[in-house]
Protein backbone atom coordinates (compact mmCIF):
# COMPACT_ATOMS: atom_id res chain seq x y z
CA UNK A 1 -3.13 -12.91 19.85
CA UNK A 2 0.85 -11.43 19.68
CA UNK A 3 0.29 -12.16 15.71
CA UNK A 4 -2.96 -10.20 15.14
CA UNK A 5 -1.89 -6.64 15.71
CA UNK A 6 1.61 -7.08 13.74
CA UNK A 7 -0.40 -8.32 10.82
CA UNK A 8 -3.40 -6.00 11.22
CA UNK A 9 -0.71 -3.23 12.04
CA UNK A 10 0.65 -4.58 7.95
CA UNK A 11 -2.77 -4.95 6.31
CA UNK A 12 -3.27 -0.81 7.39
CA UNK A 13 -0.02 0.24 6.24
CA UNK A 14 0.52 -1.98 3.15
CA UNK A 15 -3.23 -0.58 1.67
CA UNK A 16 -2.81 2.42 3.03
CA UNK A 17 0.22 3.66 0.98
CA UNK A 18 -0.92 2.30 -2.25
CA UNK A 19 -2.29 3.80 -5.37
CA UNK A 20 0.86 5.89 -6.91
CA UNK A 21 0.03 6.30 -10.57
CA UNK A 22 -2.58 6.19 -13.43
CA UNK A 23 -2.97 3.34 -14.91
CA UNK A 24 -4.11 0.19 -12.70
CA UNK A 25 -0.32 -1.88 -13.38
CA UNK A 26 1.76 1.06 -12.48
CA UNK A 27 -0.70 1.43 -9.10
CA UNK A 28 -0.59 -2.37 -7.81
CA UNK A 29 3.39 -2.13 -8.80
CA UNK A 30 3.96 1.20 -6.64
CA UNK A 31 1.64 -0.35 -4.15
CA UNK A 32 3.40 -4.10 -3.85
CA UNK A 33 6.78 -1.97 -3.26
CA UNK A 34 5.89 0.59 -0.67
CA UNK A 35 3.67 -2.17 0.98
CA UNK A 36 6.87 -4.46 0.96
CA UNK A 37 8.97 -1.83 2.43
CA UNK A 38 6.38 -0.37 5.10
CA UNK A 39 5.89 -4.49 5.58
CA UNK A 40 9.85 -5.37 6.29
CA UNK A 41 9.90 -2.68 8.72
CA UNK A 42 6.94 -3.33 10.54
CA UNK A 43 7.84 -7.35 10.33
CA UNK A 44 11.24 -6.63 11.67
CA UNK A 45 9.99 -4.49 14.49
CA UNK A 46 6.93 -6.88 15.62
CA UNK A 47 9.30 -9.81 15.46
CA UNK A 48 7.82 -11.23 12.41
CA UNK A 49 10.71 -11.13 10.25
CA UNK A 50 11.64 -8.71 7.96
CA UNK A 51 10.78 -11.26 4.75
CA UNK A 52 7.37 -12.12 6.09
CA UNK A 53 6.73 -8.86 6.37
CA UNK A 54 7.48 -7.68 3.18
CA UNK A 55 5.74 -10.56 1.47
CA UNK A 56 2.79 -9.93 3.36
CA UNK A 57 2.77 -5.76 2.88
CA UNK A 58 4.02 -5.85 -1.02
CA UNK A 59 0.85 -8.36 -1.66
CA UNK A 60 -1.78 -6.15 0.20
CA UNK A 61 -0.24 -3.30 -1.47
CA UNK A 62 -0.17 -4.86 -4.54
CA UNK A 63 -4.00 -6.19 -4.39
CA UNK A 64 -4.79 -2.29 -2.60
CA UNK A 65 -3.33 -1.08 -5.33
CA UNK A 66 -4.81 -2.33 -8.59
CA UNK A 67 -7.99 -2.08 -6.73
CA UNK A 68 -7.94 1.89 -6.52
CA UNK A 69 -9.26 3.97 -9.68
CA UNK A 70 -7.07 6.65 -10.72
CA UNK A 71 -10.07 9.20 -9.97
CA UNK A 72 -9.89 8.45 -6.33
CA UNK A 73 -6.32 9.45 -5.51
CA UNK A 74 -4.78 12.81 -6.68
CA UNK A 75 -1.63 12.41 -7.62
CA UNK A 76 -0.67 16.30 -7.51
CA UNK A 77 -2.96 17.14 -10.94
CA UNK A 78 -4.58 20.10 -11.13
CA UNK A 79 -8.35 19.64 -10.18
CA UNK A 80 -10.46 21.18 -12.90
CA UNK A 81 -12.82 24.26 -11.89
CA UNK A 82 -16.14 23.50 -12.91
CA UNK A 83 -17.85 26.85 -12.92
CA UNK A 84 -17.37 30.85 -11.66
């Protein structure tokens, strides 16, 4: 039970700080690296380990990442006006 809310606590953070840029390579790459860093900090908090951690964040992000379409996140663009 101590294990489940460290890696749930991961899983959260890992896919929910992925999807930075437009095409689906550059989104599981940004993912896999904020998800490893949000990971190492959580595992080193939760007693994990810092390594587990980041393995375990940087592969949901990774995964959350290339899984995202470019259309759901906006990355700071303009949104087009579609009428008056």
């Amino acid at each position: 039970m101590s294990r489940i809310l460290p890696m749930t606590a991961l899983l959260v953070a890992g896919l929910g700080l992925t999807a930075c840029g437009y095409s689906q390579g550059d989104r599981a790459l940004s993912g896999g690296l904020i998800g490893a860093g949000a990971g190492a900090a959580i595992g080193s908090v939760t007693g994990l380990g810092a390594g587990t951690g980041a393995v375990l964040g940087g592969a949901a992000g990774a995964v959350g990442g290339a899984a995202t379409s470019p259309r759901d996140v906006n990355l700071g663009r303009p949104l087009i006006k579609t009428g008056p």
